[in-house]
C-alpha atoms as a PDB file:
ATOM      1  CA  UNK A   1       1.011  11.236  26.547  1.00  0.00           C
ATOM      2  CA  UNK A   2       0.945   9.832  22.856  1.00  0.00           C
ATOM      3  CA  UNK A   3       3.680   7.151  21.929  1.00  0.00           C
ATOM      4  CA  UNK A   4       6.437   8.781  20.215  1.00  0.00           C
ATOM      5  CA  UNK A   5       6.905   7.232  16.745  1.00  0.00           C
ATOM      6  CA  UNK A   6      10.483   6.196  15.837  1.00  0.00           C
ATOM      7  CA  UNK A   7      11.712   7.155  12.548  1.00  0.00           C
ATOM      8  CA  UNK A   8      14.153   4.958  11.080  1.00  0.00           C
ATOM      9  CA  UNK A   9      16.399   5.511   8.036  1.00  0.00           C
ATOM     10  CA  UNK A  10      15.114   3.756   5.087  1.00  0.00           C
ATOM     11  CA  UNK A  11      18.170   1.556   4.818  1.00  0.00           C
ATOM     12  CA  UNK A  12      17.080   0.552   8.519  1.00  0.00           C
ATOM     13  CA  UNK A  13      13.133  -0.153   6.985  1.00  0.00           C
ATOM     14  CA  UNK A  14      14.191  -1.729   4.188  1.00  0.00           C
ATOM     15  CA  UNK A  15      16.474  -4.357   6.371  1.00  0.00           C
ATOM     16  CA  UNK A  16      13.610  -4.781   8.993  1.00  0.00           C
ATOM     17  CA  UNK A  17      11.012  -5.668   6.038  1.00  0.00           C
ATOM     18  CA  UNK A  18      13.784  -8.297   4.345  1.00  0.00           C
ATOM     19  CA  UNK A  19      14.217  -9.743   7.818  1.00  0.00           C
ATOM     20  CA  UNK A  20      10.203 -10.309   8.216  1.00  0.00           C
ATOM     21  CA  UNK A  21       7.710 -12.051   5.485  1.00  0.00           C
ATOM     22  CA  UNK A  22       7.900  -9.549   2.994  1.00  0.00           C
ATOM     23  CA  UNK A  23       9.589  -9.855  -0.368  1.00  0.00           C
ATOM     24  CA  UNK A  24      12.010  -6.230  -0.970  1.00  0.00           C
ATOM     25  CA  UNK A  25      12.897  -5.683  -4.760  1.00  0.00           C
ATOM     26  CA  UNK A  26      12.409  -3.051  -7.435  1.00  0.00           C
ATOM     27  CA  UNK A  27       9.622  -1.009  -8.441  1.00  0.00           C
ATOM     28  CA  UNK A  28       7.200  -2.677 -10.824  1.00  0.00           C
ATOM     29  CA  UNK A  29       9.170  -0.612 -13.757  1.00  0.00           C
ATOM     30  CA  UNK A  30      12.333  -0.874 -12.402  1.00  0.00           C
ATOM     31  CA  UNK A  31      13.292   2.467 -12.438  1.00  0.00           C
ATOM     32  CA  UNK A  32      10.478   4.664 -10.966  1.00  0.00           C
ATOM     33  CA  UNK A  33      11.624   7.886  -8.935  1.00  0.00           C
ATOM     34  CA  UNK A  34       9.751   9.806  -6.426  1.00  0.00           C
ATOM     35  CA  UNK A  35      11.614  13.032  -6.051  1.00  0.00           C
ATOM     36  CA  UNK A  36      14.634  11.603  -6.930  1.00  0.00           C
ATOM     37  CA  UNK A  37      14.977   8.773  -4.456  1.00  0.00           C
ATOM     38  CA  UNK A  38      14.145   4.932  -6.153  1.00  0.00           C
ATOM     39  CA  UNK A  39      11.189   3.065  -4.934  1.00  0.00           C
ATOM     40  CA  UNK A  40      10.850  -0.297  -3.819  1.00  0.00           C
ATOM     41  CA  UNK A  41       8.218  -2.527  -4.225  1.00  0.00           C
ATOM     42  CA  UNK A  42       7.318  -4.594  -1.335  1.00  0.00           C
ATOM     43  CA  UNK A  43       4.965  -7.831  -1.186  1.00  0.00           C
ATOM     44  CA  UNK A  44       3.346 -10.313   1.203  1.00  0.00           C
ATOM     45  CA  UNK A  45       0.372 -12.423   1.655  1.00  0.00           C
ATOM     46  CA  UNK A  46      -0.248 -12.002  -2.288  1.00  0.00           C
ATOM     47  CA  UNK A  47      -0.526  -7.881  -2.037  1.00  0.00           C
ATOM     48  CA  UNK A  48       2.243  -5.645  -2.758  1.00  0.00           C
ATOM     49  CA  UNK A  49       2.949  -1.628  -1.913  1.00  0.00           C
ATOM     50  CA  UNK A  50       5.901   0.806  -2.981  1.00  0.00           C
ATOM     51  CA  UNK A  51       7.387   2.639  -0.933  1.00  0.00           C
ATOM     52  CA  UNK A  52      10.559   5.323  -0.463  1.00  0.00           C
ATOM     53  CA  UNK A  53      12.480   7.296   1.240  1.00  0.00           C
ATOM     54  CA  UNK A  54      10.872  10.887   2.209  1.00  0.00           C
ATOM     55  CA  UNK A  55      12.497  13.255  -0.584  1.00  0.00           C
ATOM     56  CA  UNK A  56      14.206  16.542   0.791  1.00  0.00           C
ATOM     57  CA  UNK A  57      15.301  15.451   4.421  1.00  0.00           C
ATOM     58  CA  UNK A  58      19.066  14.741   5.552  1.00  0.00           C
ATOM     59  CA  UNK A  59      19.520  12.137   6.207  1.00  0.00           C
ATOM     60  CA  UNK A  60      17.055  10.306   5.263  1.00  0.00           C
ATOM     61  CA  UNK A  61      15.247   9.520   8.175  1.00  0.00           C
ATOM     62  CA  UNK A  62      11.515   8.547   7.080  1.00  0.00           C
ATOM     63  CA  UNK A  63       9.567   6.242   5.085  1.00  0.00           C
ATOM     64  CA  UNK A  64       6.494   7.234   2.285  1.00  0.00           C
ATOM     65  CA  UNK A  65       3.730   4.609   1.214  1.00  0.00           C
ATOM     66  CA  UNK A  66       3.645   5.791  -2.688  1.00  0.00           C
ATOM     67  CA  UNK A  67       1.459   3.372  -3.786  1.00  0.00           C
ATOM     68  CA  UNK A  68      -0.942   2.194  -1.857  1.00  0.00           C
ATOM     69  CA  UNK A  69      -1.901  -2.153  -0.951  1.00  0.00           C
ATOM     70  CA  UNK A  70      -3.470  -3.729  -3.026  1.00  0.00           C
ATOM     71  CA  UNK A  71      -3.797  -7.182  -4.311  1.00  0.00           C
ATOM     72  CA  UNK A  72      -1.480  -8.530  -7.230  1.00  0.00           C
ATOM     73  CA  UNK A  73      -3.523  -9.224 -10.636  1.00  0.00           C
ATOM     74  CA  UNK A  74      -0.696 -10.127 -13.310  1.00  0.00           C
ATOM     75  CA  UNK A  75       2.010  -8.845 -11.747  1.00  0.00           C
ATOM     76  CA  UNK A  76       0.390  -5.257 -11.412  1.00  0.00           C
ATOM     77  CA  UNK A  77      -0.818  -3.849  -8.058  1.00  0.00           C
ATOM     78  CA  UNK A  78      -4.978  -3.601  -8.350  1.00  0.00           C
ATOM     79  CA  UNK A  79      -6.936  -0.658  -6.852  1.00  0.00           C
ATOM     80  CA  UNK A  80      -9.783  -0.804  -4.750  1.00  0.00           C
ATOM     81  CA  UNK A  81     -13.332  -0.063  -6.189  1.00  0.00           C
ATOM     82  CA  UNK A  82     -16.091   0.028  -4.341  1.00  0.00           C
ATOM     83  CA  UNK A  83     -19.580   0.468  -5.715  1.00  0.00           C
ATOM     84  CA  UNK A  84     -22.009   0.247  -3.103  1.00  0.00           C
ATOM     85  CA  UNK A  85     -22.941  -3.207  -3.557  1.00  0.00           C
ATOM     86  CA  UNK A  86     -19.711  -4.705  -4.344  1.00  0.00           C
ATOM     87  CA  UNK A  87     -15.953  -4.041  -4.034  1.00  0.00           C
ATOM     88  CA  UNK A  88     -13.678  -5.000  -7.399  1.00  0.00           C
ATOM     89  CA  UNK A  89     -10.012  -5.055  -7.832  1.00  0.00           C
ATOM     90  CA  UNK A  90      -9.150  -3.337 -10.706  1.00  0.00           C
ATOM     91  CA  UNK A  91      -6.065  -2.990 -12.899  1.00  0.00           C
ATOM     92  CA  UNK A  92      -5.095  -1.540 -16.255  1.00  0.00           C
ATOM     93  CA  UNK A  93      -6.309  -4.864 -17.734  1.00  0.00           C
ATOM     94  CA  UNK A  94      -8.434  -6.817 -15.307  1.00  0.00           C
ATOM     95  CA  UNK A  95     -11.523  -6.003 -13.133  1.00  0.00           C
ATOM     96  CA  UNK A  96     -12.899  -8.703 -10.749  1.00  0.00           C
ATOM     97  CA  UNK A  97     -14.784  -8.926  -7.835  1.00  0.00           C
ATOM     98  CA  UNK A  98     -13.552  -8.684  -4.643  1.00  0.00           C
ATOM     99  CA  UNK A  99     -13.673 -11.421  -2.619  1.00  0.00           C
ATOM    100  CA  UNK A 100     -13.614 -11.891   1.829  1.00  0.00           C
ATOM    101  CA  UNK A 101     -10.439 -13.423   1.385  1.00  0.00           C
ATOM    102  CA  UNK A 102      -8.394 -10.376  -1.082  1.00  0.00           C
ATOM    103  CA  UNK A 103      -9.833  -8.053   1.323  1.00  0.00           C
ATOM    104  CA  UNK A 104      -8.477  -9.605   4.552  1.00  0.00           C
ATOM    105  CA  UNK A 105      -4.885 -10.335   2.738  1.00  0.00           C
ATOM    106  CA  UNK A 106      -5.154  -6.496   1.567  1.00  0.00           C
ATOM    107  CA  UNK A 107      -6.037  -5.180   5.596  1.00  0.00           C
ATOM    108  CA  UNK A 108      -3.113  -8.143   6.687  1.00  0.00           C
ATOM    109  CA  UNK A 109      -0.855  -6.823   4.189  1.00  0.00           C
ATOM    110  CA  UNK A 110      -1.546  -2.954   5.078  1.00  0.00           C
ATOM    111  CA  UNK A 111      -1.413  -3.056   8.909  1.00  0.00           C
ATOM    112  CA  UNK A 112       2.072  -5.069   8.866  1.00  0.00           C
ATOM    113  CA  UNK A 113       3.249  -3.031   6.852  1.00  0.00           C
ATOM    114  CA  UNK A 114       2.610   0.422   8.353  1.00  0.00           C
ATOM    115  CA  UNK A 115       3.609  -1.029  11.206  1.00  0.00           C
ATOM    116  CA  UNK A 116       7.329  -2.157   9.801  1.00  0.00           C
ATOM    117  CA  UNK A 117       7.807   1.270   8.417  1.00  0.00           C
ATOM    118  CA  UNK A 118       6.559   3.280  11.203  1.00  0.00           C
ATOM    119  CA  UNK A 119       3.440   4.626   9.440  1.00  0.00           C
ATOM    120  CA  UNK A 120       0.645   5.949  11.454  1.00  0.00           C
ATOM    121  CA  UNK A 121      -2.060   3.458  11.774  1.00  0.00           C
ATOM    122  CA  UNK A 122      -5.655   5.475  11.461  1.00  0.00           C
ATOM    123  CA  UNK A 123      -8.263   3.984  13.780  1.00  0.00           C
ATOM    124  CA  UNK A 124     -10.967   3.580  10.361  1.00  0.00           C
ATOM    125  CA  UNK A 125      -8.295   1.528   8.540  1.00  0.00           C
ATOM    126  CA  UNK A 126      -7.308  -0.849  11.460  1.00  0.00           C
ATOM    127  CA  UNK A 127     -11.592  -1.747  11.493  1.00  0.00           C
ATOM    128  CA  UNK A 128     -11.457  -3.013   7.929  1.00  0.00           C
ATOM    129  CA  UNK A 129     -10.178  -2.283   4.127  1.00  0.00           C
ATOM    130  CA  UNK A 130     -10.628   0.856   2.954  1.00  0.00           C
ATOM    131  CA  UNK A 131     -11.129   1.375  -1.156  1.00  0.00           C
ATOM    132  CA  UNK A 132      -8.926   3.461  -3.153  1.00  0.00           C
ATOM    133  CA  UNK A 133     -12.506   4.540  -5.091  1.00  0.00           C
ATOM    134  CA  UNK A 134     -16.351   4.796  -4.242  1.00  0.00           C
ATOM    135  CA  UNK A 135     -18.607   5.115  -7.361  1.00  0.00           C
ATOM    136  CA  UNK A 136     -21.771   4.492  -6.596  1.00  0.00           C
ATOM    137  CA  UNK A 137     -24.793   3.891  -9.663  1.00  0.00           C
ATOM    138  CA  UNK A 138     -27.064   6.557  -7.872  1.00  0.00           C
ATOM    139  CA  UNK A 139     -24.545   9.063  -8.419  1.00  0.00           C
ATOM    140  CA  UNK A 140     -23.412   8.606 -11.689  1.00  0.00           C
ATOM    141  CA  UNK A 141     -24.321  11.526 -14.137  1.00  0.00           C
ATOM    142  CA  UNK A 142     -25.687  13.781 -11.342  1.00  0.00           C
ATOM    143  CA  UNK A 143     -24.571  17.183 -11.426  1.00  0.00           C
END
């Protein structure tokens, strides 16, 4: 029999996070809405996600990963690219490589924190960091 996955408020997530490493606060722009719920932006280890509260359920009894870990670059949460031969962080702004030691904070960072909020916890993430993109040069232009 599968373990049964307890669903706490978001009130109750939000508490547990404050009470462990991670830093709670606003959304990067302060007043971002997902379905009419705010988010929160929550950080550790030098990465940050947002979450908040599932929209349409009373009471509120989940917690949604809205934007995925990632590393901070300048305050802004980077993405994940990976191009075959290298992974970068990338922002609106910035692109850099990716180095051993952003990509174990990022898979530190991730698996605490699906853990906190009760998230399910895939078998292909727990082995390493996935990226938010692949683009690889082989591909590019083909139809």
């Amino acid at each position: 029999m599968p373990p049964k996955t307890i669903k706490r408020s978001f009130d109750d997530v939000l508490s547990t996070l404050g009470s462990h490493k991670f830093d709670v606060g606003p959304a990067s722009d302060g007043a971002k809405t997902i379905g009419g719920p705010k988010t929160v932006r929550v950080s550790a280890h030098g990465c940050a996600a947002e979450i908040a509260p599932v929209a349409g359920k009373k009471p509120v009894s989940a917690t949604e990963i809205v934007t995925r870990p990632g590393f901070v670059l300048s305050g802004e949460i980077s993405r994940l690219l990976d191009r075959g031969y290298q992974k970068f962080l990338k922002t609106s702004k910035l692109e850099i490589p990716a180095t051993a030691d952003h990509l174990r904070a990022i898979h530190l960072f991730s698996e605490e924190l699906k853990e906190a909020i009760g998230a399910t916890s895939l078998y292909n993430e727990s082995l390493g960091t996935t990226s938010d993109t692949y683009i690889y040069d082989r591909l590019v232009g083909r139809s």
